[in-house]
Protein backbone atom coordinates (compact mmCIF):
# COMPACT_ATOMS: atom_id res chain seq x y z
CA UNK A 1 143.82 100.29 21.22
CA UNK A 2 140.81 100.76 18.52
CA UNK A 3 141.14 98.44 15.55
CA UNK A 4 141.02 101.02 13.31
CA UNK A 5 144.17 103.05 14.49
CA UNK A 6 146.99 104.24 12.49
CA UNK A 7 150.13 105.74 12.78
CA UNK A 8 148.67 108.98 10.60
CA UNK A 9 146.50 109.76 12.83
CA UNK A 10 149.26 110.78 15.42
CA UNK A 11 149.63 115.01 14.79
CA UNK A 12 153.58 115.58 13.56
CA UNK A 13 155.17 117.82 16.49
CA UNK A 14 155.66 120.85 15.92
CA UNK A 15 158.70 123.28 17.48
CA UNK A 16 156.45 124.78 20.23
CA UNK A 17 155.42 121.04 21.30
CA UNK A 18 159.40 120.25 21.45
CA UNK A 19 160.15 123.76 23.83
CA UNK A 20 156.98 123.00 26.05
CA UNK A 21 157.43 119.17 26.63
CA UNK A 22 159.02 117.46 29.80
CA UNK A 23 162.67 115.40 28.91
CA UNK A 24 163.20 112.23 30.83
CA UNK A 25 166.11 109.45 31.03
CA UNK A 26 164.45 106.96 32.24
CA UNK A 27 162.79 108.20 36.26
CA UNK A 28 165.11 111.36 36.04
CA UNK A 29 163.74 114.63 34.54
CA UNK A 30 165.94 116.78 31.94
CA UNK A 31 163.86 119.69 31.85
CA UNK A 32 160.08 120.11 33.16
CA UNK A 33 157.44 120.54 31.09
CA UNK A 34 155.82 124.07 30.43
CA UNK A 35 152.73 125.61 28.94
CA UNK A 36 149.26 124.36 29.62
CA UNK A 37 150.30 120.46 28.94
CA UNK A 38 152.06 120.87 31.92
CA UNK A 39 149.65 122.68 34.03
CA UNK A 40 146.15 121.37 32.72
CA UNK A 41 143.05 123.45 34.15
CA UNK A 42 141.71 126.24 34.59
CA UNK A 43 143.88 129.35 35.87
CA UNK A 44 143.53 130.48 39.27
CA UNK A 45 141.20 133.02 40.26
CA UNK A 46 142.89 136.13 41.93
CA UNK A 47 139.40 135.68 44.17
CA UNK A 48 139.23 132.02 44.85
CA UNK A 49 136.09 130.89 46.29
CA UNK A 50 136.24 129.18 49.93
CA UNK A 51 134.64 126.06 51.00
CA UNK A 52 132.18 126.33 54.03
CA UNK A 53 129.50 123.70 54.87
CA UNK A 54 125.97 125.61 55.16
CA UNK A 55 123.06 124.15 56.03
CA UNK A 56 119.76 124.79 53.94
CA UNK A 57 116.16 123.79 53.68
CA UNK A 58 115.28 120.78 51.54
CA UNK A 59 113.08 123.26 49.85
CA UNK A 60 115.62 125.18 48.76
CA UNK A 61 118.44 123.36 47.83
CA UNK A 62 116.05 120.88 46.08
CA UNK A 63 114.74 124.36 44.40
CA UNK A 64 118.70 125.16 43.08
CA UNK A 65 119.70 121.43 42.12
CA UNK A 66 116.51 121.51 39.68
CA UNK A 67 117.65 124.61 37.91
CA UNK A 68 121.07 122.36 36.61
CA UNK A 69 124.67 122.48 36.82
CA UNK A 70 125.86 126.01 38.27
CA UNK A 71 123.16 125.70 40.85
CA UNK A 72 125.74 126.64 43.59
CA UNK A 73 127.26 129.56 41.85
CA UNK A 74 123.58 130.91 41.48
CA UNK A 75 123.13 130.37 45.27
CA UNK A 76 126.24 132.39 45.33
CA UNK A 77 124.77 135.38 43.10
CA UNK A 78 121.48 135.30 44.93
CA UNK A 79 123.64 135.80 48.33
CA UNK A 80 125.84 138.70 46.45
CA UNK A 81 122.38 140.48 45.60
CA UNK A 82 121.19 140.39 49.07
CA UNK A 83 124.09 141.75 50.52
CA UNK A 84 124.50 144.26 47.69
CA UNK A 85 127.84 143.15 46.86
């Protein structure tokens, strides 16, 4: 724990923390959390994307990874545009 840590830097609770959190005594649960503490991440997609392994040129997949992150959903809107989707 950082040196410098105190017990006001801990946010009071509020009502809406209390109604979302998870109850425990001891291993057994109470009541299950809700709200996104509960369920961290992103929502899912009504279109999820599938996992396939594709083979490419060097040329090109070196030519994607150099443009940054979201290379692979760019080489998924460059295959969208050629199929006119």
């Amino acid at each position: 724990m950082p040196a410098d840590w105190d017990d006001d830097d801990i946010p009071e609770w509020t009502e809406e923390m209390f109604d979302q959190a998870e109850f425990r005594i001891g291993d057994k649960i109470i009541r299950p959390g809700i709200g996104p503490i509960a369920r961290p991440g992103r929502p899912k997609s009504s279109d999820p994307k599938q996992q396939v392994t594709l083979r490419l040129d060097a040329a090109v997949l070196d030519g994607f990874r150099a443009t940054g992150p979201g290379w692979q959903s760019r080489i998924n809107a460059e295959l969208r545009k050629a199929l006119g989707l």
